[in-house]
PDB file of N, CA and C in Angstrom:
ATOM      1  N   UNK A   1       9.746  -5.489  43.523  1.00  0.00           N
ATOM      2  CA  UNK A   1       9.407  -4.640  42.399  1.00  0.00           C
ATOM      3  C   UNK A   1      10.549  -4.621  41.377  1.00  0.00           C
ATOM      4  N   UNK A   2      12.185  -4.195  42.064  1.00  0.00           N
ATOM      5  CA  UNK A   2      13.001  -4.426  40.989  1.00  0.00           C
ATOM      6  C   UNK A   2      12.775  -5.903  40.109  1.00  0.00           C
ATOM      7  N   UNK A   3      12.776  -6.735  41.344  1.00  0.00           N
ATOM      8  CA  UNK A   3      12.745  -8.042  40.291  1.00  0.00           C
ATOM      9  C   UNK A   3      11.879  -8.424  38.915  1.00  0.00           C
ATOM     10  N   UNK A   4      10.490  -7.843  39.681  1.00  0.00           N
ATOM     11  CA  UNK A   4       9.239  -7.560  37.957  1.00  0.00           C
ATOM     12  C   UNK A   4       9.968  -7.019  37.350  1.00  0.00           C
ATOM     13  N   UNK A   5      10.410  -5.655  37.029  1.00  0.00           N
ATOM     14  CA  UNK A   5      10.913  -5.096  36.010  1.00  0.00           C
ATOM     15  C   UNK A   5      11.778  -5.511  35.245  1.00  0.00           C
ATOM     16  N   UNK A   6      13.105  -6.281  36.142  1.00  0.00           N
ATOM     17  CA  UNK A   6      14.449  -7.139  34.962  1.00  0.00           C
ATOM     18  C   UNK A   6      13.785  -8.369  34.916  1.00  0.00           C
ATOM     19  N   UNK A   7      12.591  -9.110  34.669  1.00  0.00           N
ATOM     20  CA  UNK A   7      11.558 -10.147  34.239  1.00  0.00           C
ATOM     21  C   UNK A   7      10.748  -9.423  32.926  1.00  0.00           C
ATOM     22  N   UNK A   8      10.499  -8.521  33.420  1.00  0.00           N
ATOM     23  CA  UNK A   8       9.625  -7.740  32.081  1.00  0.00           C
ATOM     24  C   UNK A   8      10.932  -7.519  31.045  1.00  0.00           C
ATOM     25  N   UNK A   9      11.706  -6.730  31.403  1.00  0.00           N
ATOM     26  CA  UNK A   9      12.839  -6.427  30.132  1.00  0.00           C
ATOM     27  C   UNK A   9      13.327  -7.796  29.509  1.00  0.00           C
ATOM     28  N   UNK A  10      13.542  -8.625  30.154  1.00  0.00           N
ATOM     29  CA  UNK A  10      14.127  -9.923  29.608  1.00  0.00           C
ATOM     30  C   UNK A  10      12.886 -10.516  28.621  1.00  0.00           C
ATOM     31  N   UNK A  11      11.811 -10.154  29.235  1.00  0.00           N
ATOM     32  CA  UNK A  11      10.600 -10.955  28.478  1.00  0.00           C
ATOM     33  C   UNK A  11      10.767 -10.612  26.585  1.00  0.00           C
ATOM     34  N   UNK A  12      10.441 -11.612  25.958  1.00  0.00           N
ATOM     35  CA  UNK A  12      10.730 -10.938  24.407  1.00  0.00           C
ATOM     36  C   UNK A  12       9.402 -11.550  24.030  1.00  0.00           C
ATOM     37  N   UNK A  13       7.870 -11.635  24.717  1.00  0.00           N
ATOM     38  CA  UNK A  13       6.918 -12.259  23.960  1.00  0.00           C
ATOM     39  C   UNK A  13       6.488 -11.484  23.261  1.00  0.00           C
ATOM     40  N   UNK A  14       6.290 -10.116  23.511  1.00  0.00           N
ATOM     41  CA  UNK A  14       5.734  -9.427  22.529  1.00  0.00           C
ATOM     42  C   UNK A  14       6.711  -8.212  21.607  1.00  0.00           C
ATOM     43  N   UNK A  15       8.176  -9.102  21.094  1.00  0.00           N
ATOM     44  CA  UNK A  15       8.687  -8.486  20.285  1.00  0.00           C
ATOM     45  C   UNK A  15       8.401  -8.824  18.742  1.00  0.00           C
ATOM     46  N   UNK A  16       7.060 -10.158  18.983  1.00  0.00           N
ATOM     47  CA  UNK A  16       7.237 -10.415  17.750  1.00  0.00           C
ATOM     48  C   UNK A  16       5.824  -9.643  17.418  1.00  0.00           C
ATOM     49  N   UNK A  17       5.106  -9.376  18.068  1.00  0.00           N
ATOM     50  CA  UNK A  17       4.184  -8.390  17.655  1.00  0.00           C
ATOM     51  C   UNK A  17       4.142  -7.285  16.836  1.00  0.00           C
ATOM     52  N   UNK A  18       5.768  -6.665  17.542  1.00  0.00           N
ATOM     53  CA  UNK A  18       6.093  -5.700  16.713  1.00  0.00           C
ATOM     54  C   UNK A  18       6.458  -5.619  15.438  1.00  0.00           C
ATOM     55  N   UNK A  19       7.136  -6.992  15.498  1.00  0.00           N
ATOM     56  CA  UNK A  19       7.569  -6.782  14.399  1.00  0.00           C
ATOM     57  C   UNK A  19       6.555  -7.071  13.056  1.00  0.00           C
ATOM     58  N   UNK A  20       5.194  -7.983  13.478  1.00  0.00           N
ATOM     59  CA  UNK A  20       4.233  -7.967  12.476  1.00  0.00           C
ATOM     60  C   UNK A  20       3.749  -6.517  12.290  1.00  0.00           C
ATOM     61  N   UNK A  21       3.468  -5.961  13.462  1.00  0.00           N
ATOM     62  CA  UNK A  21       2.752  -4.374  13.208  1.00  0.00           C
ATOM     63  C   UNK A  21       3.495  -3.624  11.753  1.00  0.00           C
ATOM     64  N   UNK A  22       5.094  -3.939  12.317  1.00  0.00           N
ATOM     65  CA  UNK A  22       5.964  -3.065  11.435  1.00  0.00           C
ATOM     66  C   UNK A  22       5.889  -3.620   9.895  1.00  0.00           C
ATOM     67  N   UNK A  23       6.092  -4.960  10.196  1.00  0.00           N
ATOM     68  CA  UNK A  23       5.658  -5.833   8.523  1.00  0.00           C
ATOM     69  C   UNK A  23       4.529  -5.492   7.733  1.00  0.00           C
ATOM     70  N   UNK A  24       3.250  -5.434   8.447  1.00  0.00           N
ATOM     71  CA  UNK A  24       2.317  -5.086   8.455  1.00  0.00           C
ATOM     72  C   UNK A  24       1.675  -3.558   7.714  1.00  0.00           C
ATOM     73  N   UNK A  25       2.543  -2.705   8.234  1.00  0.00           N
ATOM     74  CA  UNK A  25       2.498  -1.398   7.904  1.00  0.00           C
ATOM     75  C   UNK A  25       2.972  -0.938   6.471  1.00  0.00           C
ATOM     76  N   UNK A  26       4.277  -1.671   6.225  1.00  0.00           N
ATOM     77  CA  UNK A  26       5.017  -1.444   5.173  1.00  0.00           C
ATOM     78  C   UNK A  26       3.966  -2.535   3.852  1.00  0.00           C
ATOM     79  N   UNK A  27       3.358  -3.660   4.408  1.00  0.00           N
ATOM     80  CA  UNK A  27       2.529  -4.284   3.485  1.00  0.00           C
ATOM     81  C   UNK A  27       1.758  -2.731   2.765  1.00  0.00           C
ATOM     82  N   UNK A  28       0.993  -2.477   3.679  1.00  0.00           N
ATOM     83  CA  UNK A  28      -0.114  -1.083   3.505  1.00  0.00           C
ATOM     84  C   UNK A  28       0.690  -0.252   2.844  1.00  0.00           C
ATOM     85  N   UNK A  29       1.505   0.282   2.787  1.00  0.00           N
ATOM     86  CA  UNK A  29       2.032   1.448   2.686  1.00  0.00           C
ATOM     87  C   UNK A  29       2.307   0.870   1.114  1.00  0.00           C
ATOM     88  N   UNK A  30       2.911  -0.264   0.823  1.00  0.00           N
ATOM     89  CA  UNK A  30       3.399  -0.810  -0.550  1.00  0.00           C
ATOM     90  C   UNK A  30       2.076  -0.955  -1.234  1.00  0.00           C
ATOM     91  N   UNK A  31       0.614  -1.275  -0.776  1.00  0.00           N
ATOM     92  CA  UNK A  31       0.065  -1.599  -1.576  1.00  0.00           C
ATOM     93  C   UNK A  31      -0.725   0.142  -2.081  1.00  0.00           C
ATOM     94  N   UNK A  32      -0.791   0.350  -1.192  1.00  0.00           N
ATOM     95  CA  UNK A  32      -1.489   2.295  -1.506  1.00  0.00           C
ATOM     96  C   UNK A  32      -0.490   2.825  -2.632  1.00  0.00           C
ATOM     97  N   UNK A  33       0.930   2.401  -2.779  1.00  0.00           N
ATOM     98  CA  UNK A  33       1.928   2.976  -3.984  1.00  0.00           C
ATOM     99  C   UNK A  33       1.607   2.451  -5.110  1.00  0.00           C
ATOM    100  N   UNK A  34       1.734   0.815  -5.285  1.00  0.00           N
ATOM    101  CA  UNK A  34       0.951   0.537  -6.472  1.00  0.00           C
ATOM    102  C   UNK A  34      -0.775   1.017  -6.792  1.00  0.00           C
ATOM    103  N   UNK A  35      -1.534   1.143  -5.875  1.00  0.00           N
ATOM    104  CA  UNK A  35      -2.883   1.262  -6.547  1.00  0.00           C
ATOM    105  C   UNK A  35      -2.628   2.859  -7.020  1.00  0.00           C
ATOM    106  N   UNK A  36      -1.847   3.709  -6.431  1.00  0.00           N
ATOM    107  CA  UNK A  36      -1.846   4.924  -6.938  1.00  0.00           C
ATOM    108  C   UNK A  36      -1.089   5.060  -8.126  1.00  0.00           C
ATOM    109  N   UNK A  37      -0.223   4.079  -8.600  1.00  0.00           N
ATOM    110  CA  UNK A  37       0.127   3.728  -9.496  1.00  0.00           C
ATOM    111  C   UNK A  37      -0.849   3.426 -10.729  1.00  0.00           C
ATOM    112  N   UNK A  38      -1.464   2.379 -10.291  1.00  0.00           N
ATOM    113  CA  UNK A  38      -2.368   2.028 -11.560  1.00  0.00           C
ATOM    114  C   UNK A  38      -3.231   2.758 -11.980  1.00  0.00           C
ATOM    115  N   UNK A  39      -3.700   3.627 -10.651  1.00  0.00           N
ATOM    116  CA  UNK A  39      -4.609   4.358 -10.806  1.00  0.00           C
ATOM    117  C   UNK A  39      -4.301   5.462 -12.003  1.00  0.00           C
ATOM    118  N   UNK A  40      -3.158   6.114 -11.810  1.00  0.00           N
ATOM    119  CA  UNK A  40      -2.866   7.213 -12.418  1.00  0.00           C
ATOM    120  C   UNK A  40      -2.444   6.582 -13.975  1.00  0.00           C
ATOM    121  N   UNK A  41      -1.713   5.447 -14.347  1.00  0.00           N
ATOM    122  CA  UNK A  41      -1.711   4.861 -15.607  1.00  0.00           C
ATOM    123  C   UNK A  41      -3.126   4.334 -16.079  1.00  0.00           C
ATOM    124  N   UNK A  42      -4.018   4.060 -15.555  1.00  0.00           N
ATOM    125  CA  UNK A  42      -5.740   3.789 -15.832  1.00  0.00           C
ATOM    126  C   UNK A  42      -5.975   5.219 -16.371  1.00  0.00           C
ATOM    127  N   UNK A  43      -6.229   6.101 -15.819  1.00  0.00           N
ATOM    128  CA  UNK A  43      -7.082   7.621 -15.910  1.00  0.00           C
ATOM    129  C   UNK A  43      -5.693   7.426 -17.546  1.00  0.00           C
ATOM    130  N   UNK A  44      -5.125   7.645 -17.661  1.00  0.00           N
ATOM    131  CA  UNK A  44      -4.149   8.031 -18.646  1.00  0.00           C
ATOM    132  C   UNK A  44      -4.781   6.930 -19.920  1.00  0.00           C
ATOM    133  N   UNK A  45      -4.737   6.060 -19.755  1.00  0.00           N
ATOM    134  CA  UNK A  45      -5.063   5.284 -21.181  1.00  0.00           C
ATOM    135  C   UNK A  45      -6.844   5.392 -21.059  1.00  0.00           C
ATOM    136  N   UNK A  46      -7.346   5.976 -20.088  1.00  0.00           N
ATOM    137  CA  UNK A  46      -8.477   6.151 -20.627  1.00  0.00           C
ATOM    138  C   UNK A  46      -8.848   7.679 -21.001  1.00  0.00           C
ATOM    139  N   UNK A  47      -8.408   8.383 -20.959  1.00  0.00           N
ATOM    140  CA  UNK A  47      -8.190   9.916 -21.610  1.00  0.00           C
ATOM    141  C   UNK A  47      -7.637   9.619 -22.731  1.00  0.00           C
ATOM    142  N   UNK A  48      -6.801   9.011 -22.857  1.00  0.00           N
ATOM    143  CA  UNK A  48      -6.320   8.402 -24.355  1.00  0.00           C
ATOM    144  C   UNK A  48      -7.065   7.953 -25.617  1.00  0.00           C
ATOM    145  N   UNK A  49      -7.574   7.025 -24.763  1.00  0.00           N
ATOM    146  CA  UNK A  49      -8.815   6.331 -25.521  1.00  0.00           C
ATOM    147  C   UNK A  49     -10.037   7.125 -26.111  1.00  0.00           C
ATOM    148  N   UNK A  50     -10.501   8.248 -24.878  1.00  0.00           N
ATOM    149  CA  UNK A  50     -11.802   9.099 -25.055  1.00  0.00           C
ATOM    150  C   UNK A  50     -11.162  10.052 -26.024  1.00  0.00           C
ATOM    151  N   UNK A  51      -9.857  10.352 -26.429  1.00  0.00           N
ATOM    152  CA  UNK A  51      -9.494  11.241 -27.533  1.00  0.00           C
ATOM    153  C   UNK A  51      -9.411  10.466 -28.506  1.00  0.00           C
ATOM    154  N   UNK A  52      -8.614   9.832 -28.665  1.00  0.00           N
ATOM    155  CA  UNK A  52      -8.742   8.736 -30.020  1.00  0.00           C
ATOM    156  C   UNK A  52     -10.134   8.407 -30.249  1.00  0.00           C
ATOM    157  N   UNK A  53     -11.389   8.014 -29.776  1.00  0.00           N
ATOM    158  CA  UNK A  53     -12.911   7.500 -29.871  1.00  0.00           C
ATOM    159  C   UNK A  53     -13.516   9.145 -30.207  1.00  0.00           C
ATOM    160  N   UNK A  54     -13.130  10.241 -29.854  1.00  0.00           N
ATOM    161  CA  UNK A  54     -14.324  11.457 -29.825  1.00  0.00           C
ATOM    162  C   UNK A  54     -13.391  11.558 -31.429  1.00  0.00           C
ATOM    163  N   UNK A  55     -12.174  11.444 -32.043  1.00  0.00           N
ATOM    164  CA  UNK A  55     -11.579  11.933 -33.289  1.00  0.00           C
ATOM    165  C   UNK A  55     -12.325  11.237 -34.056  1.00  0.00           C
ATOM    166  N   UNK A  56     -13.084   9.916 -34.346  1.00  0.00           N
ATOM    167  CA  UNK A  56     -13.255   9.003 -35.364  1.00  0.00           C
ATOM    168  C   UNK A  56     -14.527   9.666 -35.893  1.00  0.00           C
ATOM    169  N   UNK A  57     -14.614   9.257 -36.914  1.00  0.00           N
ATOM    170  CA  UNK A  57     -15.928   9.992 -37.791  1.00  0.00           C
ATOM    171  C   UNK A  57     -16.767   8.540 -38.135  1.00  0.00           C
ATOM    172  N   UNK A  58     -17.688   8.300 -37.528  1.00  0.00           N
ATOM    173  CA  UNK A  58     -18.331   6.758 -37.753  1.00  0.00           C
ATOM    174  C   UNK A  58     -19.501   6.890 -38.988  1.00  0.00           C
ATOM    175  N   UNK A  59     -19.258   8.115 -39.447  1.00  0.00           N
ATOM    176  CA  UNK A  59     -19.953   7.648 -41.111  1.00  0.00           C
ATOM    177  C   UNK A  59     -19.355   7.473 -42.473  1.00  0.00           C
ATOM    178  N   UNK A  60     -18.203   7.207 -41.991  1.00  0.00           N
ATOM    179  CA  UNK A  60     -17.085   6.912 -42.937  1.00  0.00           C
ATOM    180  C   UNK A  60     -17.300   5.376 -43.361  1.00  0.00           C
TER     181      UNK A  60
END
């Protein structure tokens, strides 16, 4: 039984797993910052827009 265990600790096959999970996560996490990003500069130039478009007088 000791011997499985210092076989398992030595084992490193699934350190690279982790480290995609962890790569992985931070992908997600980076892309949810930009879309909340754009998101909030979108809503902004289009409130922009709907004020500038409701000011114009189109029988001019």
């Amino acid at each position: 039984m000791i011997k499985f265990f210092k076989n398992f600790r030595k084992d490193e096959a699934g350190a690279v797993t982790v480290d995609w999970v962890v790569l992985t996560a931070a992908v997600a996490a980076l892309a949810g910052v930009v879309y909340s990003s754009i998101e909030t500069g979108a809503s902004d130039l289009t409130a922009k827009t709907s004020t500038f478009l409701s000011a114009q007088d189109p029988s001019l």
